[in-house]
Protein backbone atom coordinates (compact mmCIF):
# COMPACT_ATOMS: atom_id res chain seq x y z
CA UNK A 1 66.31 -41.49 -108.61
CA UNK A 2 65.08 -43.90 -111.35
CA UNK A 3 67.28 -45.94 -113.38
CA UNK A 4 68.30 -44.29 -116.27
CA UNK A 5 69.43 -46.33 -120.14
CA UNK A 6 73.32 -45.56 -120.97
CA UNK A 7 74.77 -47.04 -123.62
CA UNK A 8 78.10 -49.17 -123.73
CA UNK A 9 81.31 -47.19 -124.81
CA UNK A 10 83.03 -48.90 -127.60
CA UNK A 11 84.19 -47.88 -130.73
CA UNK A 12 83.41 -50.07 -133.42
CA UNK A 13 85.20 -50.21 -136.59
CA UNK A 14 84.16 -50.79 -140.03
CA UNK A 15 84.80 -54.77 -141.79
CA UNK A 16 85.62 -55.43 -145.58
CA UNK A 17 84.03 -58.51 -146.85
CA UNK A 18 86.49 -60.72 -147.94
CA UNK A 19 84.47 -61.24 -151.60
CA UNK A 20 84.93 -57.13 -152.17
CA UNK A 21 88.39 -55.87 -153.95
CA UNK A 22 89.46 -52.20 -152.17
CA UNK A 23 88.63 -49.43 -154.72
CA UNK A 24 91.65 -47.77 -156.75
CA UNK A 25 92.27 -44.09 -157.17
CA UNK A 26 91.12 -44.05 -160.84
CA UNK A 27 87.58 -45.31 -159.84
CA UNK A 28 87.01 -44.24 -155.98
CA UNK A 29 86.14 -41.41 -153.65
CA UNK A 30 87.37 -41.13 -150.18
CA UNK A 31 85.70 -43.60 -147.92
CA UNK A 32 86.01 -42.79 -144.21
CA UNK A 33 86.84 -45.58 -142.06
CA UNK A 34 86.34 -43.92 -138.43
CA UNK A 35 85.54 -40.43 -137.16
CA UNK A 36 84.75 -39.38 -133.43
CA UNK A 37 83.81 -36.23 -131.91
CA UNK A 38 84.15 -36.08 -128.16
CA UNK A 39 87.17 -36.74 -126.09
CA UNK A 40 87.67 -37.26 -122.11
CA UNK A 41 86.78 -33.97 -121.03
CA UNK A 42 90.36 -31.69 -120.54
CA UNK A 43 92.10 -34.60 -120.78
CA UNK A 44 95.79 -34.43 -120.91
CA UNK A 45 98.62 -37.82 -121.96
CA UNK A 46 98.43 -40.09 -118.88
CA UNK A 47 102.31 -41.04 -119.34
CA UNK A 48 102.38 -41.15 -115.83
CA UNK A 49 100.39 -44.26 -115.73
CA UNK A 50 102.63 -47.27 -117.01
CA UNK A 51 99.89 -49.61 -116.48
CA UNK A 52 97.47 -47.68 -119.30
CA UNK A 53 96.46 -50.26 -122.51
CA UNK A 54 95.69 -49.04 -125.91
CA UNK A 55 93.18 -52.49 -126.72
CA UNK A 56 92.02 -53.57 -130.10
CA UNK A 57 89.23 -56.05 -130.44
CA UNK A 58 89.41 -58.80 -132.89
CA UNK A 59 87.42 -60.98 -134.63
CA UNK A 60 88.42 -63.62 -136.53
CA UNK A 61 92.15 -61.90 -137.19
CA UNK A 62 90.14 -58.48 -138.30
CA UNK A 63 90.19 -55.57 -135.68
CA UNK A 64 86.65 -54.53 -135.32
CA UNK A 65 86.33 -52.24 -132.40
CA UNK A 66 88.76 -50.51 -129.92
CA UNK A 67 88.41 -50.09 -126.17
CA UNK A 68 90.81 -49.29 -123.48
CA UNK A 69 92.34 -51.06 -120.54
CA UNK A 70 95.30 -51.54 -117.76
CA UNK A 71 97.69 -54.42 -117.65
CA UNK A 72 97.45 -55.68 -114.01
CA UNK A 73 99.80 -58.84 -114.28
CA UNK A 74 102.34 -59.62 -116.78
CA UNK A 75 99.89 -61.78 -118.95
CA UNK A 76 96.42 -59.73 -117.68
CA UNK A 77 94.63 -57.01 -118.76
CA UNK A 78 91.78 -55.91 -117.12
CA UNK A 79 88.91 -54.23 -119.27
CA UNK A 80 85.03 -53.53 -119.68
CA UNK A 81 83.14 -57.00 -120.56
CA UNK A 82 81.84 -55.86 -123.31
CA UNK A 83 85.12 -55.14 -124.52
CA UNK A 84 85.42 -59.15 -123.96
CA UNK A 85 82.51 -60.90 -124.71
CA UNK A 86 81.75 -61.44 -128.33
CA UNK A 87 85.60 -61.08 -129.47
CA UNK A 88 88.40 -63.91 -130.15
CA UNK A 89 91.48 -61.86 -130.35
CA UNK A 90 93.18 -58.53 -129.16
CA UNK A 91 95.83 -56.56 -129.20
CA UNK A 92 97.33 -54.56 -126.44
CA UNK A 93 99.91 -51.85 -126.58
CA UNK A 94 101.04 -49.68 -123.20
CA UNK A 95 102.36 -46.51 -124.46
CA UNK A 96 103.92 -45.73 -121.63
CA UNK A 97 106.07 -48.57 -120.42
CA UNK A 98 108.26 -49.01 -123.59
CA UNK A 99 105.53 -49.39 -126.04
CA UNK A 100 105.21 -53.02 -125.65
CA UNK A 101 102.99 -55.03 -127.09
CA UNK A 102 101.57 -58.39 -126.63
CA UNK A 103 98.50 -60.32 -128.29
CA UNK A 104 95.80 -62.54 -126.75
CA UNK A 105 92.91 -64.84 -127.96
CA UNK A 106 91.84 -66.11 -124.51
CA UNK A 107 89.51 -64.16 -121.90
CA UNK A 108 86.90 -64.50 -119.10
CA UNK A 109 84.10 -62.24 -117.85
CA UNK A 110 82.52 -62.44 -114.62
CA UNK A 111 79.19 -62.70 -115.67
CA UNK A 112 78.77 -60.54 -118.55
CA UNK A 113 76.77 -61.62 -121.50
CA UNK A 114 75.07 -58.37 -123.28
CA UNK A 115 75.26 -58.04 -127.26
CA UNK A 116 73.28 -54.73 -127.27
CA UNK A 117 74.22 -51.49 -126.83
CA UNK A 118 73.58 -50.51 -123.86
CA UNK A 119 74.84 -51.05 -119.87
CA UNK A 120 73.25 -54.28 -118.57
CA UNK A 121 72.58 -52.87 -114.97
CA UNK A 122 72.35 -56.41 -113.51
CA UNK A 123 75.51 -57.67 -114.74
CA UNK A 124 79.17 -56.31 -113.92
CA UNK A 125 81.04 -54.86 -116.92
CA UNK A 126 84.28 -56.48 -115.97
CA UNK A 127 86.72 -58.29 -118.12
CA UNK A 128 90.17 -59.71 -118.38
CA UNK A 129 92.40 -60.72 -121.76
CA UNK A 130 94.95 -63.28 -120.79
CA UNK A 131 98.00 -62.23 -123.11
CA UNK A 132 100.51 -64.77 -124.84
CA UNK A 133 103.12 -63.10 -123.93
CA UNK A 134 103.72 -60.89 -121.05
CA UNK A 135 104.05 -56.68 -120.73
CA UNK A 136 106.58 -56.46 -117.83
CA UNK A 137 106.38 -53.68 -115.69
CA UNK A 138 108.24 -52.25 -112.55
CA UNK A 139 105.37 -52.23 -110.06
CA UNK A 140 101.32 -53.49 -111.16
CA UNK A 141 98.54 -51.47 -109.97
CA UNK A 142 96.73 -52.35 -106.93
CA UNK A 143 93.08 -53.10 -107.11
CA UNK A 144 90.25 -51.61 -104.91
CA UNK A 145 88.72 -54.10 -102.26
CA UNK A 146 85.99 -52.08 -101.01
CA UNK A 147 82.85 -49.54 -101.69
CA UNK A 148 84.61 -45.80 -101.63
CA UNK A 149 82.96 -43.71 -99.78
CA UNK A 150 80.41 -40.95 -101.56
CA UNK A 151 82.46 -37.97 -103.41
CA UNK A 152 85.46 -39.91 -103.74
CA UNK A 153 87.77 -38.25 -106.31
CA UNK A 154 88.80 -40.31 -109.21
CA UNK A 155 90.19 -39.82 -112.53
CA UNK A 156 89.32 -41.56 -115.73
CA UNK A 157 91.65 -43.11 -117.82
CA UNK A 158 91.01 -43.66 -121.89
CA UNK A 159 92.12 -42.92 -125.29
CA UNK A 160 89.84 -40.45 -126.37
CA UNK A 161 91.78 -37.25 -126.47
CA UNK A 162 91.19 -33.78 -128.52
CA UNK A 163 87.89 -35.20 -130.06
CA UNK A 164 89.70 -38.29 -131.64
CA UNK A 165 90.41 -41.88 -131.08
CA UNK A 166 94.59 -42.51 -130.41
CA UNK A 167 95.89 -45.24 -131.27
CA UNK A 168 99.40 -44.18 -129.91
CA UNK A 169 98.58 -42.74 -126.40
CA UNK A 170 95.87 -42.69 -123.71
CA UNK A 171 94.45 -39.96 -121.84
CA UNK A 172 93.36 -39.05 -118.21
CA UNK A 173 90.62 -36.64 -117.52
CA UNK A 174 89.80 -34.11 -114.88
CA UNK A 175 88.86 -35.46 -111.03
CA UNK A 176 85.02 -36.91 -111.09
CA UNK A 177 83.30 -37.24 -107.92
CA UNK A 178 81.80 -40.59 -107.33
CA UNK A 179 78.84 -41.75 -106.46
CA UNK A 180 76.60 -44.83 -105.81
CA UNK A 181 75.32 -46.27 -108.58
CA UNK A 182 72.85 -48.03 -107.11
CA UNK A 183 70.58 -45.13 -106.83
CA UNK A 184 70.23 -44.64 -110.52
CA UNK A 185 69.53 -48.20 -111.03
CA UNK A 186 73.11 -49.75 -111.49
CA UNK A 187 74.24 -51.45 -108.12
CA UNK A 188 77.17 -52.93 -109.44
CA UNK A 189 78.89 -49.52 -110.20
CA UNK A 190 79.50 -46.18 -109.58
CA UNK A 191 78.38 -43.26 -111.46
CA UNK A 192 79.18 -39.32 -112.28
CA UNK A 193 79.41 -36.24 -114.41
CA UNK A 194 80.12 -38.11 -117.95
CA UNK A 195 83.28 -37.12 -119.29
CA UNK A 196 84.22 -40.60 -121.17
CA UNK A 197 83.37 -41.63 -124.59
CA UNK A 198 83.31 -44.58 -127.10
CA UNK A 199 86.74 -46.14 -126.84
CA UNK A 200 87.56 -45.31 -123.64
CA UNK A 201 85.41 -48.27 -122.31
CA UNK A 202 87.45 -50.64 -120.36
CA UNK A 203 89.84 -47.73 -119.39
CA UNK A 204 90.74 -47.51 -115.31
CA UNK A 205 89.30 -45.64 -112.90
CA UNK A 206 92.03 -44.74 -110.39
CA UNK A 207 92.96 -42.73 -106.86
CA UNK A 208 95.17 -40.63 -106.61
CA UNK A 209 97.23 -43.11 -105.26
CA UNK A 210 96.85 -45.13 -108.37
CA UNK A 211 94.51 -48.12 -106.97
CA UNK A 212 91.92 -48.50 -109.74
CA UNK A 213 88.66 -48.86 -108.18
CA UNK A 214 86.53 -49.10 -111.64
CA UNK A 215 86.34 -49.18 -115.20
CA UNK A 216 84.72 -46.81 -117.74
CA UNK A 217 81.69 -48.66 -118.81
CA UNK A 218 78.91 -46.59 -120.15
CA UNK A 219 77.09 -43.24 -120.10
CA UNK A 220 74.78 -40.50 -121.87
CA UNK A 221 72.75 -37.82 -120.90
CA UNK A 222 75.48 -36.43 -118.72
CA UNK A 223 75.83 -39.61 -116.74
CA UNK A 224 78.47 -42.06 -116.75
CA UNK A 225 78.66 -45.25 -115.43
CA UNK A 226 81.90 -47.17 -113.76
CA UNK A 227 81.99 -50.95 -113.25
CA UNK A 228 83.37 -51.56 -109.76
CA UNK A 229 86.34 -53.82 -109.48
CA UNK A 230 86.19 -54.68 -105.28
CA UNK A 231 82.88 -56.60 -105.66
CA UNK A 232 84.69 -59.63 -108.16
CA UNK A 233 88.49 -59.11 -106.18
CA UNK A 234 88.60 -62.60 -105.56
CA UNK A 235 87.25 -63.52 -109.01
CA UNK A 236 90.20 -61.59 -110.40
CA UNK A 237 92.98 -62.78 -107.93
CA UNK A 238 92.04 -66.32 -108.90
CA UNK A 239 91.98 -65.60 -112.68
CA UNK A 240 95.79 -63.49 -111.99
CA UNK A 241 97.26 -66.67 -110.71
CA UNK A 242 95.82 -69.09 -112.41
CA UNK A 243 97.59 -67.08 -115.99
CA UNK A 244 101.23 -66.54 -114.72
CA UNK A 245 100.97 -64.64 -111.56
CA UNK A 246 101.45 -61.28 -110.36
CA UNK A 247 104.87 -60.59 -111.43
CA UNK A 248 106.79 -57.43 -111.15
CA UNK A 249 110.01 -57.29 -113.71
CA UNK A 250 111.26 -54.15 -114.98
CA UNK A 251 110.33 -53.72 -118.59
CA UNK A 252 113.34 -54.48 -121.06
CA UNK A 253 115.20 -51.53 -122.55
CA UNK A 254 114.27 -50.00 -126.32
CA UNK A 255 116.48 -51.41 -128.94
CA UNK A 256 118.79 -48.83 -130.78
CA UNK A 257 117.16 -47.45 -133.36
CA UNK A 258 117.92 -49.10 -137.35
CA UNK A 259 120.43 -46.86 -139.84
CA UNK A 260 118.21 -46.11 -142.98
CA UNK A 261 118.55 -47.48 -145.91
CA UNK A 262 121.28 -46.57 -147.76
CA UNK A 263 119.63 -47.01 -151.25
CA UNK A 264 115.91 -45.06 -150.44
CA UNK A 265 115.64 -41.84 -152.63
CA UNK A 266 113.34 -39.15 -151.07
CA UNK A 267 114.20 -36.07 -148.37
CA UNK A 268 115.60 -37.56 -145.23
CA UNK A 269 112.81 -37.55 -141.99
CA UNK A 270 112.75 -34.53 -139.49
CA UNK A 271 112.25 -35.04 -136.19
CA UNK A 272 110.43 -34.54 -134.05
CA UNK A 273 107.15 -35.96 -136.20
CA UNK A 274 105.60 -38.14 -133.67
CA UNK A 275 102.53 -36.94 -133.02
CA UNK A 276 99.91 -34.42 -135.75
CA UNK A 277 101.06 -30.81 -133.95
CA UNK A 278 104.82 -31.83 -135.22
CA UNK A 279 103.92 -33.34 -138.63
CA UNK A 280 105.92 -32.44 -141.41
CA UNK A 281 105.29 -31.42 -145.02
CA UNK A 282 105.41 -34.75 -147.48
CA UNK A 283 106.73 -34.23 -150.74
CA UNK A 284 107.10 -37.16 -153.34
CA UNK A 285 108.76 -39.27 -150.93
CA UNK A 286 110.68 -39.53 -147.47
CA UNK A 287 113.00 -41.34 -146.12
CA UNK A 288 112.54 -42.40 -142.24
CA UNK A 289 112.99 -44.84 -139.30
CA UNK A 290 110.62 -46.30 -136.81
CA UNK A 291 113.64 -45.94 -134.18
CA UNK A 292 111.76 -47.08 -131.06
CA UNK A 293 109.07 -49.84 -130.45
CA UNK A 294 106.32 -46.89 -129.62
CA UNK A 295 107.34 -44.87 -132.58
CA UNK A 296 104.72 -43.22 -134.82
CA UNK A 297 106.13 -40.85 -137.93
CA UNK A 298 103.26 -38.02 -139.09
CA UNK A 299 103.26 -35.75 -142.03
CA UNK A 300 101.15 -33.87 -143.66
CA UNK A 301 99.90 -33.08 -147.65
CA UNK A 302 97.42 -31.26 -148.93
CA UNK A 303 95.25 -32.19 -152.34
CA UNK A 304 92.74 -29.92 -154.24
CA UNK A 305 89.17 -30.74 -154.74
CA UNK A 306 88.79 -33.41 -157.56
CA UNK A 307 92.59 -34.51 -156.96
CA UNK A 308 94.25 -37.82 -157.00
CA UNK A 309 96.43 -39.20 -154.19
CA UNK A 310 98.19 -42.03 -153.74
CA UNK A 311 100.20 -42.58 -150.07
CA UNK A 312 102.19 -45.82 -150.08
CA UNK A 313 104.67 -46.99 -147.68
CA UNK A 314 107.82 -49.47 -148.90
CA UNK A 315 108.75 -50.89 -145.21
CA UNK A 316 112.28 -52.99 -144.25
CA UNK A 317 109.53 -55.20 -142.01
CA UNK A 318 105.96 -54.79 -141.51
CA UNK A 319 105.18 -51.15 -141.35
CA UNK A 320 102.12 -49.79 -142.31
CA UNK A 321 100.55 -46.32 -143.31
CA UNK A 322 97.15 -44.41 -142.38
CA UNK A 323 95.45 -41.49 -143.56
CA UNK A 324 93.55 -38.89 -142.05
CA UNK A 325 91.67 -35.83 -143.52
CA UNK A 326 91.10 -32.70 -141.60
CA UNK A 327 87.02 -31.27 -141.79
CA UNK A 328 85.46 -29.16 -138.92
CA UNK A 329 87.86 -29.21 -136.67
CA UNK A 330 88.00 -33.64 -136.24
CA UNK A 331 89.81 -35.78 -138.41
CA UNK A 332 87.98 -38.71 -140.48
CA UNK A 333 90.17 -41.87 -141.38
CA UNK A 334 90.51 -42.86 -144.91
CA UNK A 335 89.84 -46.63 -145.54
CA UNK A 336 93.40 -48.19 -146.25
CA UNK A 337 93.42 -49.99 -150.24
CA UNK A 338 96.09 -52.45 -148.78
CA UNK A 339 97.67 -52.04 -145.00
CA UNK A 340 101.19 -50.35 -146.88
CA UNK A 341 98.52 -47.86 -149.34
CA UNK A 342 95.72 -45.09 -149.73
CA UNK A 343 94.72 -43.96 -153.09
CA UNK A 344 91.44 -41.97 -153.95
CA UNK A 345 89.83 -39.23 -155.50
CA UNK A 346 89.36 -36.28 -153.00
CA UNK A 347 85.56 -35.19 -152.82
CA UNK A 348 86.11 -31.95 -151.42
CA UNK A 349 90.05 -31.20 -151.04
CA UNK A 350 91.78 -30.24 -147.87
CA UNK A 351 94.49 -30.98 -145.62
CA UNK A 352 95.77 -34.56 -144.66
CA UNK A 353 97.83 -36.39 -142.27
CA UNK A 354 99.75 -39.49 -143.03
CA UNK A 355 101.48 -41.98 -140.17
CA UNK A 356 103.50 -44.64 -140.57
CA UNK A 357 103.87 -47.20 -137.41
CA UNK A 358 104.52 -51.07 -136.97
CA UNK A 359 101.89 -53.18 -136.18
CA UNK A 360 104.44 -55.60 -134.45
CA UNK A 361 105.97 -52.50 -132.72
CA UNK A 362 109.05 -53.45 -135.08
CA UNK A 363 111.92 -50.89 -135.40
CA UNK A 364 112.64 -50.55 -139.25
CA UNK A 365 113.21 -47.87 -141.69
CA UNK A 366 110.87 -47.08 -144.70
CA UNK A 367 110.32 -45.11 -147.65
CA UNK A 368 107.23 -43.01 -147.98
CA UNK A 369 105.96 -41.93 -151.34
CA UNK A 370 103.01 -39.36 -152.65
CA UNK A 371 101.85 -39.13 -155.81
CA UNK A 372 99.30 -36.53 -156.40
């Protein structure tokens, strides 16, 4: 079979140049700051998998593009290269093992060095962020050391889920059967039926006995492509110990939640919010707690066409809001005035979805306020 072009899966984000001021909602309409459209085919939470990374690339301090990854050492990530090459900073966050986070600005590649868009086929799409800190957990996946055999099952791990990009959970997909990617051109990976999408790059490829074997790396026209991890094992066991080992700790317990405030004026927070199918309504203001590192608070508004909104967020610490509007059947991110505010003019009206959630995966209690 020929070699065939796929393209690299990353979702890039949209950067504000530091000489423009964020509009106001007396002089703006809605800007949309991401949108996506296809998920992981069926894919259901992958809270099973501890090791599962939520990654946001950085450059310079600003996150411009998200991928997807699994923490394989207590200060090691592994990831697609072109979730690596090109950035200076990123931000991981496992979901499923406490919500901890931890931040990085070093990384290596094996030999990865492509700024297009597409899947160098004579490179290997494998990368590793060295955190600052590490993400402790029980047991670390084991890595694949050699070719799996033709029709292997495997499942793909990313966070693409129900059409949209999650910044709060990852995703596995149905079984893929694999194959040898060498016969469509890419001999450093595997290939099958695509079923990943931009921003689940970088996301494991495991057995059913949890051994990741790949990582998501590219596709299109029905094929995707998975960057085999056995062919740079020892290129990853030396970079493991020479950044703090393999380690094995049991990840620290969640801190009790905070009291709220007793002075915040608004309706007191219902739970459960913490995901959109369990949003509640927003009125002129709420009163709430980010009780657990991982903890996300939704709610929902709606505003005619023509109307003014303004969602703002007054945090104890360094919580920030987000806001979504529903359209044909996806959601389209609203670009944020200041990280604690959206204000604009809504072009069309609709339905909305606000979250609040700490960058620093901070426990704090806020107030939330909507003026319409």
């Amino acid at each position: 079979m020929p070699k065939i072009l796929l393209r690299a899966l990353v979702t890039s984000l949209p950067l504000t140049l530091a000489a423009c001021l964020a509009p106001t909602a007396t002089d703006a309409e809605e800007q949309v700051a991401e949108q996506t459209s296809a998920p992981i085919v069926a894919g259901t939470p992958a809270r099973s998998h501890a090791e599962a990374a939520l990654v946001d690339m950085l450059q310079n301090g600003r996150q411009v593009a998200i991928c997807s990854g699994a923490v394989i050492a207590p200060k090691v990530v592994l990831t697609a290269g072109h979730c690596v090459d090109g950035m200076n900073g990123w931000r991981v966050t496992t979901p499923y093992a406490g919500g901890q986070r931890a931040s990085a600005t070093a990384s290596a590649v094996y030999d990865w060095k492509n700024t297009g868009d597409t899947v160098d086929p004579t490179k290997h799409d494998i990368g590793l962020v060295f955190l600052s800190t590490p993400i402790n957990l029980s047991s670390y996946p084991k890595l694949g050391t050699t070719k799996q055999p033709v029709g292997t099952q495997a499942i793909n791990i990313g966070r693409i889920g129900s059409g949209r990009a999650s910044f709060s959970e990852l995703f596995e997909g149905q079984k893929v059967s694999l194959k040898d990617g060498a016969n469509i051109g890419y001999p450093f990976d595997y290939y099958s039926t695509e079923i990943i999408e931009s921003g689940d790059s970088g996301g494991p490829v495991e057995l059913a006995d949890g051994t990741i074997v790949a990582v998501n790396s590219g596709g299109g026209q029905g094929t995707q492509v998975l960057a085999r991890v056995d062919l740079v094992g020892s290129w990853i066991a030396t970079e493991i110990a020479a950044h703090g080992g393999a380690g094995g700790a049991a990840p620290p317990p969640p801190p009790p939640p905070p009291p709220p405030p007793p002075s915040c004026s608004g309706a007191a927070e219902v739970e459960p919010n913490d995901g959109v199918a369990t949003a509640k309504a927003l009125g002129t203001a709420a009163c709430g707690a980010l009780a657990t590192a991982s903890d996300v608070d939704y709610f929902t508004f709606t505003v005619p066409a023509g109307g003014r909104y303004d969602v703002s967020v007054s945090p104890s610490g360094d919580a920030q809001v987000a806001v979504w509007k529903a359209s044909g059947g996806s959601y389209s991110r609203m670009t944020n005035n200041t990280p604690t505010r959206v204000a604009y003019t809504s072009t069309s009206g609709g339905s909305y979805v606000a979250a609040v959630w700490s960058p620093g995966a901070a426990t704090q209690s806020y107030r939330l306020t909507l003026t319409r």
